[in-house]
PDB file of N, CA and C in Angstrom:
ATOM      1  N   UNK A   1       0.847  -1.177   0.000  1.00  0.00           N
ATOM      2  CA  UNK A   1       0.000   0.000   0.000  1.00  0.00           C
ATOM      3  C   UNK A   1       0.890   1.237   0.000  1.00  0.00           C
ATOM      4  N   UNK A   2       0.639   2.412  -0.942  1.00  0.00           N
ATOM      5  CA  UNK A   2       1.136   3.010  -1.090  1.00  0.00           C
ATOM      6  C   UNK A   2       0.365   4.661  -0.377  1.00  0.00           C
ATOM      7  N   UNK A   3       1.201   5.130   0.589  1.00  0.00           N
ATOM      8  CA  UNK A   3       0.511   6.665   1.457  1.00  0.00           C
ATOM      9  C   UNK A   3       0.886   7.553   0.231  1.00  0.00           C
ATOM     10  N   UNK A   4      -0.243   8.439   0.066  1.00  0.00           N
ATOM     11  CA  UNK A   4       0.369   9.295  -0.375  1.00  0.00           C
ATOM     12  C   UNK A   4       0.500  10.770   0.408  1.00  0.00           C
ATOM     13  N   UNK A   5       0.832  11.687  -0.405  1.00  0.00           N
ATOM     14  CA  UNK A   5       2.274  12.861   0.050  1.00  0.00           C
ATOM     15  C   UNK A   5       0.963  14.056   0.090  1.00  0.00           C
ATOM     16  N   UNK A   6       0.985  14.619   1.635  1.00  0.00           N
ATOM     17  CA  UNK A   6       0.267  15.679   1.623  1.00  0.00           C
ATOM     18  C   UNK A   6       0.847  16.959   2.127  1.00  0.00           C
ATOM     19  N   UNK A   7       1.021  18.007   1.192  1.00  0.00           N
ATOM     20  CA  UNK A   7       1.832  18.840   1.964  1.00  0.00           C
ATOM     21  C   UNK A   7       0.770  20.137   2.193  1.00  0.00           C
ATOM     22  N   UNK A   8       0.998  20.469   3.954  1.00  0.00           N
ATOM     23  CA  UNK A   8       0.333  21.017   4.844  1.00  0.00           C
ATOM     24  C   UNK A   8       1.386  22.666   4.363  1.00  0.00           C
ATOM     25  N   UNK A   9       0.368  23.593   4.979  1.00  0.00           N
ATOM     26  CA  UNK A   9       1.318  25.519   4.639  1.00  0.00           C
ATOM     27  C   UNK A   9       0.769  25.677   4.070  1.00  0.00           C
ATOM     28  N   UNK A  10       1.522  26.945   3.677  1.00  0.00           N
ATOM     29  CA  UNK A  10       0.787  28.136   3.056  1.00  0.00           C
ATOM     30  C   UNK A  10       1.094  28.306   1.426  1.00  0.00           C
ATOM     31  N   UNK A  11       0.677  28.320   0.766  1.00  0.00           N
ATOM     32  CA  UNK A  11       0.761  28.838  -0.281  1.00  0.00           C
ATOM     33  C   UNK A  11       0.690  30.288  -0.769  1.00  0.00           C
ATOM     34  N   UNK A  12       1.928  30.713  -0.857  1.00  0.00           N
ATOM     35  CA  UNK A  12       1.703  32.513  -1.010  1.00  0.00           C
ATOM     36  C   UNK A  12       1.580  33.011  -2.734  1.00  0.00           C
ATOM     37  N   UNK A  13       0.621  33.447  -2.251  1.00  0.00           N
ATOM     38  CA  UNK A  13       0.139  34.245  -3.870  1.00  0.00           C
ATOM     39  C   UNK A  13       0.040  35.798  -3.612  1.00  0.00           C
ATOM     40  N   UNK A  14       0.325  36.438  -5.151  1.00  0.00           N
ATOM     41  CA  UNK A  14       0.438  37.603  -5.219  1.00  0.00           C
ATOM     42  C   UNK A  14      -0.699  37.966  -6.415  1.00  0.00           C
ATOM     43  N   UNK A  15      -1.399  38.919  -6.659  1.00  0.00           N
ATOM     44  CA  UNK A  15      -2.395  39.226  -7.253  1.00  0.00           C
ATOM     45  C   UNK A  15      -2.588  40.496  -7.937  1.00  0.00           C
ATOM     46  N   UNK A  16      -2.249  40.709  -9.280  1.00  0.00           N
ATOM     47  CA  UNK A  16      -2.135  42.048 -10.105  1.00  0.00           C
ATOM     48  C   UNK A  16      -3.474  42.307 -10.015  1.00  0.00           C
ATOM     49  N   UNK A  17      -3.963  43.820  -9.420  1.00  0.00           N
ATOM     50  CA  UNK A  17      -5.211  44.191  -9.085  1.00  0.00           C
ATOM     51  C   UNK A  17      -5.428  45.188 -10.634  1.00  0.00           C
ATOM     52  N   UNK A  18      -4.122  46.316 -10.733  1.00  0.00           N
ATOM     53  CA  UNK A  18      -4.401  47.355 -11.352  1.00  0.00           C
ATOM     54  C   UNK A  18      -3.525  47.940 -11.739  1.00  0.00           C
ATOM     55  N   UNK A  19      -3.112  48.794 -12.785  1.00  0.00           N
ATOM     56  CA  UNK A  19      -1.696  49.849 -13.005  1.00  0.00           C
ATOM     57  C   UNK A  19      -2.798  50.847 -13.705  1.00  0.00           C
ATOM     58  N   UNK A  20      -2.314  51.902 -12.909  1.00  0.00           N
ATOM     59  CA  UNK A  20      -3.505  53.565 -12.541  1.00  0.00           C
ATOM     60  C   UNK A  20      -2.382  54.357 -12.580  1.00  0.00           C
ATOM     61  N   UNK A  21      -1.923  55.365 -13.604  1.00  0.00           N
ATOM     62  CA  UNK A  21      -0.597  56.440 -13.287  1.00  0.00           C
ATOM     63  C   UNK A  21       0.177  56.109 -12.838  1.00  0.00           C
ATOM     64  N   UNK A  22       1.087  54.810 -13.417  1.00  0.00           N
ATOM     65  CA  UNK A  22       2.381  54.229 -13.069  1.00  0.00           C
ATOM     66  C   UNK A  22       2.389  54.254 -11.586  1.00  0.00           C
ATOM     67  N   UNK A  23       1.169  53.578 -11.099  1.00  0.00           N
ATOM     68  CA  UNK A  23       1.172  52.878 -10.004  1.00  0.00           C
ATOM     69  C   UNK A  23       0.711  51.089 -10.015  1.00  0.00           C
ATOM     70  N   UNK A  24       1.054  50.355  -9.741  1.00  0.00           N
ATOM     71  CA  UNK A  24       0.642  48.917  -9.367  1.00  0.00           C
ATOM     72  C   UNK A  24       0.311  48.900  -8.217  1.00  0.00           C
ATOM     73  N   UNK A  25      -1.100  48.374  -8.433  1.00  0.00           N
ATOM     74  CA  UNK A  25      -2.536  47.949  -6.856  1.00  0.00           C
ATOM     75  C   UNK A  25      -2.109  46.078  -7.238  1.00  0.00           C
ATOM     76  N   UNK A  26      -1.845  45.200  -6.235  1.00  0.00           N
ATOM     77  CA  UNK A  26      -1.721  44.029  -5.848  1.00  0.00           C
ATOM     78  C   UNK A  26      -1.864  43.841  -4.580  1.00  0.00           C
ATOM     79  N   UNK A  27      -2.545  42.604  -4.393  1.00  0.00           N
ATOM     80  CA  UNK A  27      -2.959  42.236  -3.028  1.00  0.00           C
ATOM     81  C   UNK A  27      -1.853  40.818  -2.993  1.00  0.00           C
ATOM     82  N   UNK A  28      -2.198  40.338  -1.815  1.00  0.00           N
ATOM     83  CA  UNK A  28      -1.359  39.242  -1.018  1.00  0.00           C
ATOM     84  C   UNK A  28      -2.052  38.183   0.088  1.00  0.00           C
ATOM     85  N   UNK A  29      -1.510  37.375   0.174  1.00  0.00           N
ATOM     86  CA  UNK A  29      -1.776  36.344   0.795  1.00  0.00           C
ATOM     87  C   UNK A  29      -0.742  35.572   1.367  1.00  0.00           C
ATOM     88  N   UNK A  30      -0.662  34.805   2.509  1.00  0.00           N
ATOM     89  CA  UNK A  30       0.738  34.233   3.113  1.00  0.00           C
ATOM     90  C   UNK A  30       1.974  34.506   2.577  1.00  0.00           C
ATOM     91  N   UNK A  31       2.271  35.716   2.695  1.00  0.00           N
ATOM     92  CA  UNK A  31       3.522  36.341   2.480  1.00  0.00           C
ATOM     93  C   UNK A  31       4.034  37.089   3.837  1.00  0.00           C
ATOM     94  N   UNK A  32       5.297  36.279   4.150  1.00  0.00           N
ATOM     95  CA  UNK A  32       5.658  36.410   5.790  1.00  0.00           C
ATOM     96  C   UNK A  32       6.683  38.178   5.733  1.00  0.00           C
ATOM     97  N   UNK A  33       7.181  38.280   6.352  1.00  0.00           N
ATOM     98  CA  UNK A  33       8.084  39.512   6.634  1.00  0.00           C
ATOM     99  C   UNK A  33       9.150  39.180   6.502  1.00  0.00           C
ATOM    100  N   UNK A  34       9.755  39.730   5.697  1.00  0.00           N
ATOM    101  CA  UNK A  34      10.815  39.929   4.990  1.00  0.00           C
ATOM    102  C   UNK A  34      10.563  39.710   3.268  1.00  0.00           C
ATOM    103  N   UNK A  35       9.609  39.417   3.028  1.00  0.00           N
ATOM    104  CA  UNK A  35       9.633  38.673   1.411  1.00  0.00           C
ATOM    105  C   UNK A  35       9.383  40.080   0.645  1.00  0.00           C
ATOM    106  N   UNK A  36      10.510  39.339  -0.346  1.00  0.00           N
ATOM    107  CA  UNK A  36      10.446  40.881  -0.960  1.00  0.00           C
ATOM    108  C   UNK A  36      10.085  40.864  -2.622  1.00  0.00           C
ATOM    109  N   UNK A  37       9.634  41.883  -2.943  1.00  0.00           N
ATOM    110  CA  UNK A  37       8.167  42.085  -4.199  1.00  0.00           C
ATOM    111  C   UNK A  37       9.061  42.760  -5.296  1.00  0.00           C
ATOM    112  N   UNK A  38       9.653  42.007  -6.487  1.00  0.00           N
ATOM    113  CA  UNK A  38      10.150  42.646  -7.570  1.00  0.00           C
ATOM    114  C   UNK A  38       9.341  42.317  -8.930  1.00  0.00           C
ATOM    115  N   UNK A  39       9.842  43.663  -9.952  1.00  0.00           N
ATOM    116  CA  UNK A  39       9.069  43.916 -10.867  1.00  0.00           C
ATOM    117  C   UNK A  39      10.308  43.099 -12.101  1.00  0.00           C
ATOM    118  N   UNK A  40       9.812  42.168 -12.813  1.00  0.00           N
ATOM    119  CA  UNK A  40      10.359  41.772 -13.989  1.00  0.00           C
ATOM    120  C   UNK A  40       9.893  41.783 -15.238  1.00  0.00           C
ATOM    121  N   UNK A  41      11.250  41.860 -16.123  1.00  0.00           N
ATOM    122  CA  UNK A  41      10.811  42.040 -17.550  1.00  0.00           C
ATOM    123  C   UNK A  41       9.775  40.890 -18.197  1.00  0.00           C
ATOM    124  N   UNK A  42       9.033  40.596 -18.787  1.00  0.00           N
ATOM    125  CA  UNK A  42       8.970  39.875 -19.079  1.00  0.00           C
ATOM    126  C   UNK A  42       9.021  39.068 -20.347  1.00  0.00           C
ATOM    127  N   UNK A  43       9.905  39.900 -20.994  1.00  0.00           N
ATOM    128  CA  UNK A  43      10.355  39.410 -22.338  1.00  0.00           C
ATOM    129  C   UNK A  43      11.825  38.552 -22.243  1.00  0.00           C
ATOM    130  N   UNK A  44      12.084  39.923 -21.275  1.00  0.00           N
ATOM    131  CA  UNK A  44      13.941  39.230 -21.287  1.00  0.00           C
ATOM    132  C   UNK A  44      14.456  38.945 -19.769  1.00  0.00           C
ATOM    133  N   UNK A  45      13.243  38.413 -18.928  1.00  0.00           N
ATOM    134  CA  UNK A  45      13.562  37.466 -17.253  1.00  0.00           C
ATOM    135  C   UNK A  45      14.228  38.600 -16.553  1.00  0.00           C
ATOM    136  N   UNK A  46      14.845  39.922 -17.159  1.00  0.00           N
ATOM    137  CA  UNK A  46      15.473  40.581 -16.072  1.00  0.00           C
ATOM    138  C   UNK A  46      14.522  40.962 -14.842  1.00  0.00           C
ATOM    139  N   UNK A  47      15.364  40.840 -14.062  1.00  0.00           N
ATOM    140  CA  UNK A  47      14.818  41.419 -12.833  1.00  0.00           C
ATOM    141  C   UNK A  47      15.050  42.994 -12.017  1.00  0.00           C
ATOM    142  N   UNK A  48      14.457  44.019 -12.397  1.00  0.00           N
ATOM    143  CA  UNK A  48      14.928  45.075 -12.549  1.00  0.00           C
ATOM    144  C   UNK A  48      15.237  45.372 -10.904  1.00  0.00           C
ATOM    145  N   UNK A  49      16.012  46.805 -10.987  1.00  0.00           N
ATOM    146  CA  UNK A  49      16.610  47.195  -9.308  1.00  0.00           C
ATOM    147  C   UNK A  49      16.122  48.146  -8.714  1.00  0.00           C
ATOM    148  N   UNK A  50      14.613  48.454  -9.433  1.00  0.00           N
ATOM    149  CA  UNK A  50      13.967  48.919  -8.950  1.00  0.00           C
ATOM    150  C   UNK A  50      12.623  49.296  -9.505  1.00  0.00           C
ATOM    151  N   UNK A  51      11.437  49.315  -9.117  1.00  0.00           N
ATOM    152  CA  UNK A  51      11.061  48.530  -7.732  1.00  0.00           C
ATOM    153  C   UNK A  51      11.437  47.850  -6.881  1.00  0.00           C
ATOM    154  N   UNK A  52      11.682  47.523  -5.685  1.00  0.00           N
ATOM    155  CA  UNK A  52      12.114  46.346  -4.984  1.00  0.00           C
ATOM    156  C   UNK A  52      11.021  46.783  -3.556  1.00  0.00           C
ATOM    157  N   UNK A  53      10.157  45.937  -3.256  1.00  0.00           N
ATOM    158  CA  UNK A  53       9.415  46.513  -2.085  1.00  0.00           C
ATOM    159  C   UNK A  53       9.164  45.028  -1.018  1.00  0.00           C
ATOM    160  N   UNK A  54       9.585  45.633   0.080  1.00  0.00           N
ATOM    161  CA  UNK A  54      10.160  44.566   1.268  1.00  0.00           C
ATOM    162  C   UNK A  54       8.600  44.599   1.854  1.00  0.00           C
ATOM    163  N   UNK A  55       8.139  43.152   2.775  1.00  0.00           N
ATOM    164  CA  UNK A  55       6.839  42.794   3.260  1.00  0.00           C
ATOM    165  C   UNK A  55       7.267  43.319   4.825  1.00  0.00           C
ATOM    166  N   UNK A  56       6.573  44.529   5.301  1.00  0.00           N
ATOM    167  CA  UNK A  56       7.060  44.551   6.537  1.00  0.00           C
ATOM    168  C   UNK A  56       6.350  44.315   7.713  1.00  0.00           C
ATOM    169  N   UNK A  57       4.764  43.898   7.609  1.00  0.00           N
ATOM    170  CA  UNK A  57       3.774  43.780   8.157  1.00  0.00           C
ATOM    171  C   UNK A  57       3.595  42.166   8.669  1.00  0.00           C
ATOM    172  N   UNK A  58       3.354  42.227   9.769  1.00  0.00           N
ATOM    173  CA  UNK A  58       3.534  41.164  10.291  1.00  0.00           C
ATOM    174  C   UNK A  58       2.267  39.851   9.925  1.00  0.00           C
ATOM    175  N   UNK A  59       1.234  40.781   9.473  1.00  0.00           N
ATOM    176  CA  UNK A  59       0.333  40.122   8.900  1.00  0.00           C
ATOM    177  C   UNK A  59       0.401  39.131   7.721  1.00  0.00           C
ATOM    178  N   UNK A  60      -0.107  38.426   7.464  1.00  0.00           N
ATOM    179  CA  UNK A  60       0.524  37.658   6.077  1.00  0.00           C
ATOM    180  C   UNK A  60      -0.372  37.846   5.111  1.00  0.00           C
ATOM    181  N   UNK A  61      -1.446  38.976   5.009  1.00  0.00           N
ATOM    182  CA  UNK A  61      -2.375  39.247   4.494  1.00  0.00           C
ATOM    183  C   UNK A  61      -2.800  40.794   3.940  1.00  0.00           C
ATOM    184  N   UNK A  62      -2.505  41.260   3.025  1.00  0.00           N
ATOM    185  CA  UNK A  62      -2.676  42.695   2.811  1.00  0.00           C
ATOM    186  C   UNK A  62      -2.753  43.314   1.321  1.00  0.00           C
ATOM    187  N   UNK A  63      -2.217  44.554   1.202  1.00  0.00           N
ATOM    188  CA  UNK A  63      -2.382  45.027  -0.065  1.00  0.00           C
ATOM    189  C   UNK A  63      -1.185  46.008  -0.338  1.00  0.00           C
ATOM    190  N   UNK A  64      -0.945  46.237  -1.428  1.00  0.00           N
ATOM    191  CA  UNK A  64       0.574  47.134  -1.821  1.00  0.00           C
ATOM    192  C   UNK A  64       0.274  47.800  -3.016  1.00  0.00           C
ATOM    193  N   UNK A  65       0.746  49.297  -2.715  1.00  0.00           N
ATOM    194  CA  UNK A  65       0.650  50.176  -3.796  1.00  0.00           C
ATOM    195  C   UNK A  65       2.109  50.496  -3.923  1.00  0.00           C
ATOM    196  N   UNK A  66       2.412  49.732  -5.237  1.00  0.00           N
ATOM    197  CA  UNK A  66       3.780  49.946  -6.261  1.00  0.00           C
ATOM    198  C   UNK A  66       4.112  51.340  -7.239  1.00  0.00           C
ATOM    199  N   UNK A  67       4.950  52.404  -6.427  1.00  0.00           N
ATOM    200  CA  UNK A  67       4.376  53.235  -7.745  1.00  0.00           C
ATOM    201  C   UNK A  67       6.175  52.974  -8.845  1.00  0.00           C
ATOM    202  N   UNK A  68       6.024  53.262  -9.683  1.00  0.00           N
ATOM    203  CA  UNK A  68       6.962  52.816 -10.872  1.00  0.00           C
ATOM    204  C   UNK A  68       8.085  54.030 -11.664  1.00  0.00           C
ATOM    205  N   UNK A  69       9.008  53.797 -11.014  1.00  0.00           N
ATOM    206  CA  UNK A  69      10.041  54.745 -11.169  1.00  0.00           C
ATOM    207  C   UNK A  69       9.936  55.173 -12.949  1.00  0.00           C
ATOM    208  N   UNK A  70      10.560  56.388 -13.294  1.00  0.00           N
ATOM    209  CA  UNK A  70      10.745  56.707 -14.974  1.00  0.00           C
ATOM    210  C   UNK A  70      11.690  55.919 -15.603  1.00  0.00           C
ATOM    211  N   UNK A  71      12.298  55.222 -14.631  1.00  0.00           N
ATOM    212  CA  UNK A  71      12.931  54.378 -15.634  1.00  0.00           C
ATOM    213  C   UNK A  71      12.730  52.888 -16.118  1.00  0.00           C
ATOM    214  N   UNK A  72      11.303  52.882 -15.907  1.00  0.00           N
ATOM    215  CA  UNK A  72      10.949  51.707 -15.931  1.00  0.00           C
ATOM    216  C   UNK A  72      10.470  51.752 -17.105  1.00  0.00           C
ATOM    217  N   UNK A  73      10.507  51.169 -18.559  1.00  0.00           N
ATOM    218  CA  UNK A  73      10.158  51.553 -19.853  1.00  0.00           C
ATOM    219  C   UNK A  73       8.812  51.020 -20.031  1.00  0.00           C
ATOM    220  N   UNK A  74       8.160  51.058 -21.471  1.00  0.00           N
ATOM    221  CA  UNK A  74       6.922  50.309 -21.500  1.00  0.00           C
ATOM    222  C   UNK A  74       6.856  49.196 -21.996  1.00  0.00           C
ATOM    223  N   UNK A  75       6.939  48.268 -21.619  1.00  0.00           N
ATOM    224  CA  UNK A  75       6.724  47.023 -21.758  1.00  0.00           C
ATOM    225  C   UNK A  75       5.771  45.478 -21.078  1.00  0.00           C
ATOM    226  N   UNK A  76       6.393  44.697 -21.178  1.00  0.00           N
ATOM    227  CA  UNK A  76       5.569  43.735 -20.496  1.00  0.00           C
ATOM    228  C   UNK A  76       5.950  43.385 -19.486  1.00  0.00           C
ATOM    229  N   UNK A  77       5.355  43.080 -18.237  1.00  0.00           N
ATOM    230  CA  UNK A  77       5.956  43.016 -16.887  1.00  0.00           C
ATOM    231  C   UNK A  77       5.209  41.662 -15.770  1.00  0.00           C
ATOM    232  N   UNK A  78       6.027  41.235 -14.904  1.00  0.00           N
ATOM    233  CA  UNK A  78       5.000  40.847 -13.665  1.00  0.00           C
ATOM    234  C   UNK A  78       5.742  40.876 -12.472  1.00  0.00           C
ATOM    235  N   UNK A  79       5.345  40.536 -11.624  1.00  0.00           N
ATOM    236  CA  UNK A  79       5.960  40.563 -10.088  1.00  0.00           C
ATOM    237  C   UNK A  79       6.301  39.162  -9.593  1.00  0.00           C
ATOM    238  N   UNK A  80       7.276  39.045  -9.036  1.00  0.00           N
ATOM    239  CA  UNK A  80       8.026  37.965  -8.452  1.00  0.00           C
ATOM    240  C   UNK A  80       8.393  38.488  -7.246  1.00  0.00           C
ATOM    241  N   UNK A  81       7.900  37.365  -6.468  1.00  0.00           N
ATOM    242  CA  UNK A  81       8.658  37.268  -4.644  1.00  0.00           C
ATOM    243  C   UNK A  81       9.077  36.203  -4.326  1.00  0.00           C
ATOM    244  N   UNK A  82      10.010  36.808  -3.606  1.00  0.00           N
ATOM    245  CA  UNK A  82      11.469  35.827  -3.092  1.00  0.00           C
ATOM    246  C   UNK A  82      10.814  36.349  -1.655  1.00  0.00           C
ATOM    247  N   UNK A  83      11.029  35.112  -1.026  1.00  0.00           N
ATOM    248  CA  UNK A  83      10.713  34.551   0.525  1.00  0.00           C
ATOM    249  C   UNK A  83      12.064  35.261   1.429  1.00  0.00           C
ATOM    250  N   UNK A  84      11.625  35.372   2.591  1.00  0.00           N
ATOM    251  CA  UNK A  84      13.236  35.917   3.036  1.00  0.00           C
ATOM    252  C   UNK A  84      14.383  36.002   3.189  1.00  0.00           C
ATOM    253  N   UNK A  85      14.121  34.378   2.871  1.00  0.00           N
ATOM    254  CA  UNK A  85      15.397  33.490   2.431  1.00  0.00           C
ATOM    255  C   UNK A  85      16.307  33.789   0.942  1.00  0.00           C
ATOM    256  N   UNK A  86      15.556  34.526   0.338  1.00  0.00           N
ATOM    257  CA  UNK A  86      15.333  34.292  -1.400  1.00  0.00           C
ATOM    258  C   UNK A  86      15.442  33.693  -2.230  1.00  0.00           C
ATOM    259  N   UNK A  87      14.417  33.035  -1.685  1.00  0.00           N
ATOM    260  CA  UNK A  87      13.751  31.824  -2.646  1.00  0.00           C
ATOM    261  C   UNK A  87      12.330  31.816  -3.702  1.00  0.00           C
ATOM    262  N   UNK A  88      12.119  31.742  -4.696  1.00  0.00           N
ATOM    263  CA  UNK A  88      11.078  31.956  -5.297  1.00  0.00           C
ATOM    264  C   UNK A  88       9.991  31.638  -4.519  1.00  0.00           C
ATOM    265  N   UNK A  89       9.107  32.659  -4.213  1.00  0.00           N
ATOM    266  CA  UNK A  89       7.719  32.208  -3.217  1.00  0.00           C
ATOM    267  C   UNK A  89       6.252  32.249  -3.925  1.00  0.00           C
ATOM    268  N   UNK A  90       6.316  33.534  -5.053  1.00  0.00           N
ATOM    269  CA  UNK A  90       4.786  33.433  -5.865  1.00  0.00           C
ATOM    270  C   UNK A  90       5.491  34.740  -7.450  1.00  0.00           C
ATOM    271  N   UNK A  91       4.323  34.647  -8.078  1.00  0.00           N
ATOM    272  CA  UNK A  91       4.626  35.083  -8.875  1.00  0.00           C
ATOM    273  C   UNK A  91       3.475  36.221  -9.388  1.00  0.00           C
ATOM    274  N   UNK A  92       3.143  36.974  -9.812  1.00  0.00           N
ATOM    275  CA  UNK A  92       1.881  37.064  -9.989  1.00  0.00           C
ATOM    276  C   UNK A  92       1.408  37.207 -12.164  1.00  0.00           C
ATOM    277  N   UNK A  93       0.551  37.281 -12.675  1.00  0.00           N
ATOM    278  CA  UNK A  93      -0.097  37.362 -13.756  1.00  0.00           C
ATOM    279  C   UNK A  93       1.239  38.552 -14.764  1.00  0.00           C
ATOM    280  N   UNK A  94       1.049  38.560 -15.632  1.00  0.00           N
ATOM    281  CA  UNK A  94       1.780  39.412 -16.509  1.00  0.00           C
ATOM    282  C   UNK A  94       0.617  40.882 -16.900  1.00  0.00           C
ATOM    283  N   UNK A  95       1.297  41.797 -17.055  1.00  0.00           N
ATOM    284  CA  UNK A  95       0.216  43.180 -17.017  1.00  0.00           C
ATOM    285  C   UNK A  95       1.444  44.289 -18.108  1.00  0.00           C
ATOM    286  N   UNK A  96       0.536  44.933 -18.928  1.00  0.00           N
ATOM    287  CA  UNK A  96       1.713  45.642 -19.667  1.00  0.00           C
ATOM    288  C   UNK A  96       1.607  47.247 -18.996  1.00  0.00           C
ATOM    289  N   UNK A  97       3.011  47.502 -19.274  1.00  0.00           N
ATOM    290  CA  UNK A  97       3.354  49.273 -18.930  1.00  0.00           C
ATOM    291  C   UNK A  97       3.332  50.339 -20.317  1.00  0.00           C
ATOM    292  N   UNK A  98       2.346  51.306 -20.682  1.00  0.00           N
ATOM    293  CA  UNK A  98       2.597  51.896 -21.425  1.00  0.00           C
ATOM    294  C   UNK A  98       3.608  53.200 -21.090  1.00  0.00           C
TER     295      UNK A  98
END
């Protein structure tokens, strides 16, 4: 007889709400403190050096307004978080920048 494999935790997701005047609205879910929220290309995987926005709320549950430096060009984009450790933790949907 074969058990099978149940794995118990959290699953952290990140959620593209909106981009309103080079701002990004995303919400969250089990994302602990320290995990930190970057904006990537998504044509060419870079991971740009800024945005970079750290989880500082002890809650694991909330919402984040990203606003988007001028040097961020227009293109195609999404958000990636690395756990505190930095480790890939969620990713969220792809959204374009005009």
């Amino acid at each position: 007889m074969r058990l099978g494999t149940y794995l118990f935790g959290m699953n952290p997701v990140i959620n593209f709400v909106e981009l309103e005047n080079r701002v990004i609205s995303v919400t969250y879910r089990n994302l602990m403190i320290g995990a930190k929220v970057m904006l990537v290309d998504k044509t060419s995987g870079e991971q740009l050096p800024d945005p970079v926005v750290r989880i500082t709320s002890p809650v694991p549950v909330g919402s984040l307004r990203i606003s988007l430096p001028a040097s961020v060009k227009s293109g195609n984009y999404y958000l990636k978080v690395l756990n505190g450790h930095g480790q890939f933790a969620a990713q969220s949907v792809g959204f374009s920048v005009a």
